[in-house]
C-alpha atoms as a PDB file:
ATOM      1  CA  UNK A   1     -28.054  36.075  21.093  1.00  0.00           C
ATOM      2  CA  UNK A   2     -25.122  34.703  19.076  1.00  0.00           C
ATOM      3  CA  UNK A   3     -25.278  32.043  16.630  1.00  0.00           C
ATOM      4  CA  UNK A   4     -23.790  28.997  16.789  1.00  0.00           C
ATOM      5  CA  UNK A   5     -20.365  28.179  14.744  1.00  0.00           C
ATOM      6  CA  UNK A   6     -21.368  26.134  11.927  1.00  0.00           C
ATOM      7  CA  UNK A   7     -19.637  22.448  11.327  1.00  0.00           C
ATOM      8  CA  UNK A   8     -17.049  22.790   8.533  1.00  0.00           C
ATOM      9  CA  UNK A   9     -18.220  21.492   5.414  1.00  0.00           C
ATOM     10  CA  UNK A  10     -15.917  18.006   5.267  1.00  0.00           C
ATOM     11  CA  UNK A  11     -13.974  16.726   7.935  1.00  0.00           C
ATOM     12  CA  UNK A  12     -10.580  15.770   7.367  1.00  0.00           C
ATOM     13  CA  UNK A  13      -9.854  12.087   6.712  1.00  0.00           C
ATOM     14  CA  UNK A  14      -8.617  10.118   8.875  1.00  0.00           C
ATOM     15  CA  UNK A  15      -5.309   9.281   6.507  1.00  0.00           C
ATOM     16  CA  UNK A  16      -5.174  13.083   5.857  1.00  0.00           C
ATOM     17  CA  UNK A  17      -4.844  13.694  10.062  1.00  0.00           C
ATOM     18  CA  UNK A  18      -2.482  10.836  10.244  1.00  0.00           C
ATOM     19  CA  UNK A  19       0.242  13.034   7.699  1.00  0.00           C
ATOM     20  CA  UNK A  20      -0.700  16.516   9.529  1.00  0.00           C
ATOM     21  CA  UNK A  21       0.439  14.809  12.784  1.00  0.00           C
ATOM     22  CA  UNK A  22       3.608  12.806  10.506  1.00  0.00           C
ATOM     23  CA  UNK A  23       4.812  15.936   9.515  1.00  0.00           C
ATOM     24  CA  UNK A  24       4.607  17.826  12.921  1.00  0.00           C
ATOM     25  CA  UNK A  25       6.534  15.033  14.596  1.00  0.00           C
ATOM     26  CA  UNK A  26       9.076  13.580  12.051  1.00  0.00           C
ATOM     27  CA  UNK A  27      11.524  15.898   9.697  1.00  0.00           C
ATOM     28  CA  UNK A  28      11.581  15.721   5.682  1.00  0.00           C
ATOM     29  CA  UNK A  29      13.825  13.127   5.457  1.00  0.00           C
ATOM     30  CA  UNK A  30      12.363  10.727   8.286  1.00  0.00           C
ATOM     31  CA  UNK A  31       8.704  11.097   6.399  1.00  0.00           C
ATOM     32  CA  UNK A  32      10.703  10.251   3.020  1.00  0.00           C
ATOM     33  CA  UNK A  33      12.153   7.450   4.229  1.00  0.00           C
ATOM     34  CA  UNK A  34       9.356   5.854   5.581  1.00  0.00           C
ATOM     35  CA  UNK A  35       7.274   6.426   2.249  1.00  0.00           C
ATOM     36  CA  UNK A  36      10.151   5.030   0.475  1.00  0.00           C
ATOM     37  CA  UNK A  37      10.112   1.733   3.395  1.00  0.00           C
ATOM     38  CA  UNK A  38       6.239   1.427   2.386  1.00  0.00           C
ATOM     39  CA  UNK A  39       6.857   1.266  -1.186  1.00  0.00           C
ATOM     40  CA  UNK A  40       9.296  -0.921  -0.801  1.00  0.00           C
ATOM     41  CA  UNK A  41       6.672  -3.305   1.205  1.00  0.00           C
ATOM     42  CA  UNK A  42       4.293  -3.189  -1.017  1.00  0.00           C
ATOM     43  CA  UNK A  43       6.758  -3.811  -4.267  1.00  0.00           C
ATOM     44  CA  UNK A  44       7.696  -6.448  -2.488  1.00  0.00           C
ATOM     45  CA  UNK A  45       4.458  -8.391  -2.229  1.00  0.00           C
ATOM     46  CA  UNK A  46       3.549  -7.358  -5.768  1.00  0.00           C
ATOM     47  CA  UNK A  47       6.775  -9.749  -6.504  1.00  0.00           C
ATOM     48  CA  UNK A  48       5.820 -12.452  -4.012  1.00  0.00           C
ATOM     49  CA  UNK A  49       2.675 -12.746  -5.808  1.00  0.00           C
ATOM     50  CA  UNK A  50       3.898 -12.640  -9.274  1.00  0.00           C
ATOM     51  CA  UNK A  51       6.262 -15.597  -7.813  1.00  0.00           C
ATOM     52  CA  UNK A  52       3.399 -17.524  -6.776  1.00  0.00           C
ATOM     53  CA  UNK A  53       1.676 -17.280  -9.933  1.00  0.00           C
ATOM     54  CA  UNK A  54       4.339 -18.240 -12.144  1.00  0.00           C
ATOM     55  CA  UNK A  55       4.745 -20.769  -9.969  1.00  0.00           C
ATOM     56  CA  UNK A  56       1.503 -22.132  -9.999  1.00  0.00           C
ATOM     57  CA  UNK A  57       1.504 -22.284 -14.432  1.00  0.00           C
ATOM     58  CA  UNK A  58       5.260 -24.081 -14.360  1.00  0.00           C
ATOM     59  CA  UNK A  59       3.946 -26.818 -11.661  1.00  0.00           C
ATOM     60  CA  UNK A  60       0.435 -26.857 -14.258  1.00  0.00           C
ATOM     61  CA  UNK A  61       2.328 -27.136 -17.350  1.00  0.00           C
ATOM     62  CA  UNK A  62       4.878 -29.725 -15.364  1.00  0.00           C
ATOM     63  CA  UNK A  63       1.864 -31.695 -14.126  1.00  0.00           C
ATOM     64  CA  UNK A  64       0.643 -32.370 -17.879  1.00  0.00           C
ATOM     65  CA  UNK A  65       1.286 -35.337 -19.550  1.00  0.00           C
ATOM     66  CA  UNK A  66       3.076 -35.446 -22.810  1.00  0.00           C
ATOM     67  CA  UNK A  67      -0.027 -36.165 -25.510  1.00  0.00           C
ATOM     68  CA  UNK A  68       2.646 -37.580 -28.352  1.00  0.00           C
ATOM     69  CA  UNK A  69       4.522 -39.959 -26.377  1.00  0.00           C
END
């Protein structure tokens, strides 16, 4: 009687799928532009935060009252 194929050790990740599939369907320079689009995304928010935060100490520091006058 045979024996059964064993399970591979790890399965591939989900992510890890997702770029075997990316790079059978879209050409080198359609997978680096969309990297480069997703960086760009998430630069972006980094600088929408960093607005919002700066934001946040002028309107504090605006909001205080003057303590000499």
């Amino acid at each position: 009687m045979p024996s059964l194929p064993s399970l591979p050790q790890a399965l591939p990740s989900v992510a890890g799928a997702l770029r075997v599939v990316e790079a059978l369907l879209l050409g080198g320079g359609q997978r680096t532009a969309r990297r480069n689009a997703w960086a760009s995304v998430l630069e972006d928010r980094r600088r929408a935060r960093a607005r919002v935060e700066a934001q946040h100490v002028l309107e504090a520091a605006a909001s205080r009252a003057p303590s000499d006058t």
